[in-house]
C-alpha atoms as a PDB file:
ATOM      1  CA  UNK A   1      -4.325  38.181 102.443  1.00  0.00           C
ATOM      2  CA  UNK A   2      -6.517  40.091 100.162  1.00  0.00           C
ATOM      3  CA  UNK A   3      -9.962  41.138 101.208  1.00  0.00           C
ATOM      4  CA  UNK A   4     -11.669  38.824  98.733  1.00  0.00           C
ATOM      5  CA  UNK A   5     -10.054  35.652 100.453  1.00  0.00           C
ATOM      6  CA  UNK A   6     -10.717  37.449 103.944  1.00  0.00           C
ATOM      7  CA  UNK A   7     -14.575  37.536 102.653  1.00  0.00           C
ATOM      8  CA  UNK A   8     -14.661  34.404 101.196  1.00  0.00           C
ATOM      9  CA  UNK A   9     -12.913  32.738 104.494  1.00  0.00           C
ATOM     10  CA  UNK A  10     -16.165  34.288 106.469  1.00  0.00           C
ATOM     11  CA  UNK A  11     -18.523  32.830 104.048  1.00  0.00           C
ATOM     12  CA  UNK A  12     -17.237  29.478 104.317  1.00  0.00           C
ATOM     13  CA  UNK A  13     -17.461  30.192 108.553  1.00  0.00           C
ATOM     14  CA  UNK A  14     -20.945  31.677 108.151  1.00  0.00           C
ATOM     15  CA  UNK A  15     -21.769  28.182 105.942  1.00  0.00           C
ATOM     16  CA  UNK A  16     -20.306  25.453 108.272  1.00  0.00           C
ATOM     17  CA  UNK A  17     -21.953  27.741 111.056  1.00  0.00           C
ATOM     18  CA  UNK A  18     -25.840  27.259 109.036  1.00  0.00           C
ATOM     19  CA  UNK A  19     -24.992  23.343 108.451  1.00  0.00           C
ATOM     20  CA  UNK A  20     -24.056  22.645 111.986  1.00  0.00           C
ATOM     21  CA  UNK A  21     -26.976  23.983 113.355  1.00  0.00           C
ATOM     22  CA  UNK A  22     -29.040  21.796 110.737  1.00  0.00           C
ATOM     23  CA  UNK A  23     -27.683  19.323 111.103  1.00  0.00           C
ATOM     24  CA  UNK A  24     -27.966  19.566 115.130  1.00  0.00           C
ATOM     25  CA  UNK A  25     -31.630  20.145 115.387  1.00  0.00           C
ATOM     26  CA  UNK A  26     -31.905  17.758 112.802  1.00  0.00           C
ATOM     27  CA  UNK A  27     -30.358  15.140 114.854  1.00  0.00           C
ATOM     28  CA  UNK A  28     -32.626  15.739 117.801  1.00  0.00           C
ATOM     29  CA  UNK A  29     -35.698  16.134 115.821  1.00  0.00           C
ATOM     30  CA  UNK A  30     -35.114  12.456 114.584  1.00  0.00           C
ATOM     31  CA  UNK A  31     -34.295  11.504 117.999  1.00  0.00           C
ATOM     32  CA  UNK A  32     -37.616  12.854 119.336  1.00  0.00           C
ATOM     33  CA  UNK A  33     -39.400  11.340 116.324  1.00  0.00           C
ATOM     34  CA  UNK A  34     -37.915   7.874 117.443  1.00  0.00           C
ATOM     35  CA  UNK A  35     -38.760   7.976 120.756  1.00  0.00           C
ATOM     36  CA  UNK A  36     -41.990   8.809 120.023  1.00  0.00           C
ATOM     37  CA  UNK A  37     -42.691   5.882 118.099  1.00  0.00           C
ATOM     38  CA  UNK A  38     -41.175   3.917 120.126  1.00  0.00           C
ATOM     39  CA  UNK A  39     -42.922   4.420 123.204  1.00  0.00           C
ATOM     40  CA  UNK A  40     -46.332   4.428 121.248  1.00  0.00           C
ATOM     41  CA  UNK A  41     -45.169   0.188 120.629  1.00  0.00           C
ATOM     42  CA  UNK A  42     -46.732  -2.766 122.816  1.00  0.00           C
ATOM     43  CA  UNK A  43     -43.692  -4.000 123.587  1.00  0.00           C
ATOM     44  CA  UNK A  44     -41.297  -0.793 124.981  1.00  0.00           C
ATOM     45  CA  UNK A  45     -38.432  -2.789 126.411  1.00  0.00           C
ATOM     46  CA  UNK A  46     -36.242  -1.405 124.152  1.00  0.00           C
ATOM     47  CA  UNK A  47     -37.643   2.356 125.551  1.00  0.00           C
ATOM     48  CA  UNK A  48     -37.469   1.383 128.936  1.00  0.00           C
ATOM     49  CA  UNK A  49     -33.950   0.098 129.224  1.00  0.00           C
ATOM     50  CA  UNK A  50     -32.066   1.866 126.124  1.00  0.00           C
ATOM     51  CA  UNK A  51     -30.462  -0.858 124.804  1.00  0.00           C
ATOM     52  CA  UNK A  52     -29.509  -1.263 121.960  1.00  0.00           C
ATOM     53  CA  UNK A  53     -27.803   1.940 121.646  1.00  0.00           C
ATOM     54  CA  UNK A  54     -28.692   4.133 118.661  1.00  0.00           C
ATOM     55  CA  UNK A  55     -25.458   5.818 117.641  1.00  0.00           C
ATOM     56  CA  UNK A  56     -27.029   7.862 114.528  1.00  0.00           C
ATOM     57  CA  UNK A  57     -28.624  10.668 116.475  1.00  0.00           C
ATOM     58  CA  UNK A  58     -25.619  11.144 118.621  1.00  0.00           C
ATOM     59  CA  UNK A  59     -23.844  11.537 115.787  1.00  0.00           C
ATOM     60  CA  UNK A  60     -25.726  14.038 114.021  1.00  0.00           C
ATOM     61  CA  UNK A  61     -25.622  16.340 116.665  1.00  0.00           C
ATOM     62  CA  UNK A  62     -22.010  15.618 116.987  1.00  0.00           C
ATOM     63  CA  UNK A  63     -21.181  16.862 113.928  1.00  0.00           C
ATOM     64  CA  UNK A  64     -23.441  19.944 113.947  1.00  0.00           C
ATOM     65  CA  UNK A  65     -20.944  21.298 117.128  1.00  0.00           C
ATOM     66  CA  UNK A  66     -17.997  20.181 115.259  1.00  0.00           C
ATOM     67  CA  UNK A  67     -19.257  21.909 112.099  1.00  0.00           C
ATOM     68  CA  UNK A  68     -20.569  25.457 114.236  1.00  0.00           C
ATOM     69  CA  UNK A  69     -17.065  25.439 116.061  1.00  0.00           C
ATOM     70  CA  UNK A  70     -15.192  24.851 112.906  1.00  0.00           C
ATOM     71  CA  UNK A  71     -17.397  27.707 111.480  1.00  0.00           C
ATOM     72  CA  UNK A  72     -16.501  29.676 114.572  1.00  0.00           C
ATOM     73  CA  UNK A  73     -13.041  29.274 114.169  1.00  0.00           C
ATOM     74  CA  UNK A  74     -12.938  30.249 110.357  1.00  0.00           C
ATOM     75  CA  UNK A  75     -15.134  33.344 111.302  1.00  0.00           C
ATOM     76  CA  UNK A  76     -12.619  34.237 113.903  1.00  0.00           C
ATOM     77  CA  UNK A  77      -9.586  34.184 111.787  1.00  0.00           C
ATOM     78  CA  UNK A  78     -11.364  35.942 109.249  1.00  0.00           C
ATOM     79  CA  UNK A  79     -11.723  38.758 111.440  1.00  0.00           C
ATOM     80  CA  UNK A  80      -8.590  38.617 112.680  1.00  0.00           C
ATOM     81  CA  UNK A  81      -6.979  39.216 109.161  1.00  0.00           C
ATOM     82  CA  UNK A  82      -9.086  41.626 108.137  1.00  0.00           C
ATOM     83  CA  UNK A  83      -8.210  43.735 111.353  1.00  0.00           C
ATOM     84  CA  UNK A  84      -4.711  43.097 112.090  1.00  0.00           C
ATOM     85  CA  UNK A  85      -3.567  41.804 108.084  1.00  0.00           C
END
């Protein structure tokens, strides 16, 4: 692989890496910002028990790990070429 493709292979990791982490503690900034609401209500039913389930947070942070270890991954193999390619 030529070095340009090695570099641009690690700058794709080092991206995915940035927007997994975003999107991570954005997920659990919005979670916190919902349960602060939330609790500040009259009726907190919904706080106390949980229920209904609020999948969109989950989510978020979800796919900030799945974006970081894809970013891993591409950083990894990027090294790898460089030092063994």
């Amino acid at each position: 692989m030529p070095q340009n493709d090695l570099t641009t292979l690690m700058i794709i990791g080092g991206v995915f890496i940035l927007l997994g982490l975003g999107a991570f503690f954005w997920g659990k900034s919005e979670e916190k910002h919902y349960y602060e609401s939330i609790s500040s209500r009259q009726d907190t039913r919904e706080f106390l028990e949980g229920w209904p389930r609020r999948p969109q947070f989950g989510s978020l942070q979800a796919g900030g790990w799945i974006a970081v270890t894809i970013g891993i991954i591409m950083l990894a193999v990027g090294g790898a070429f460089s030092i063994w390619g």
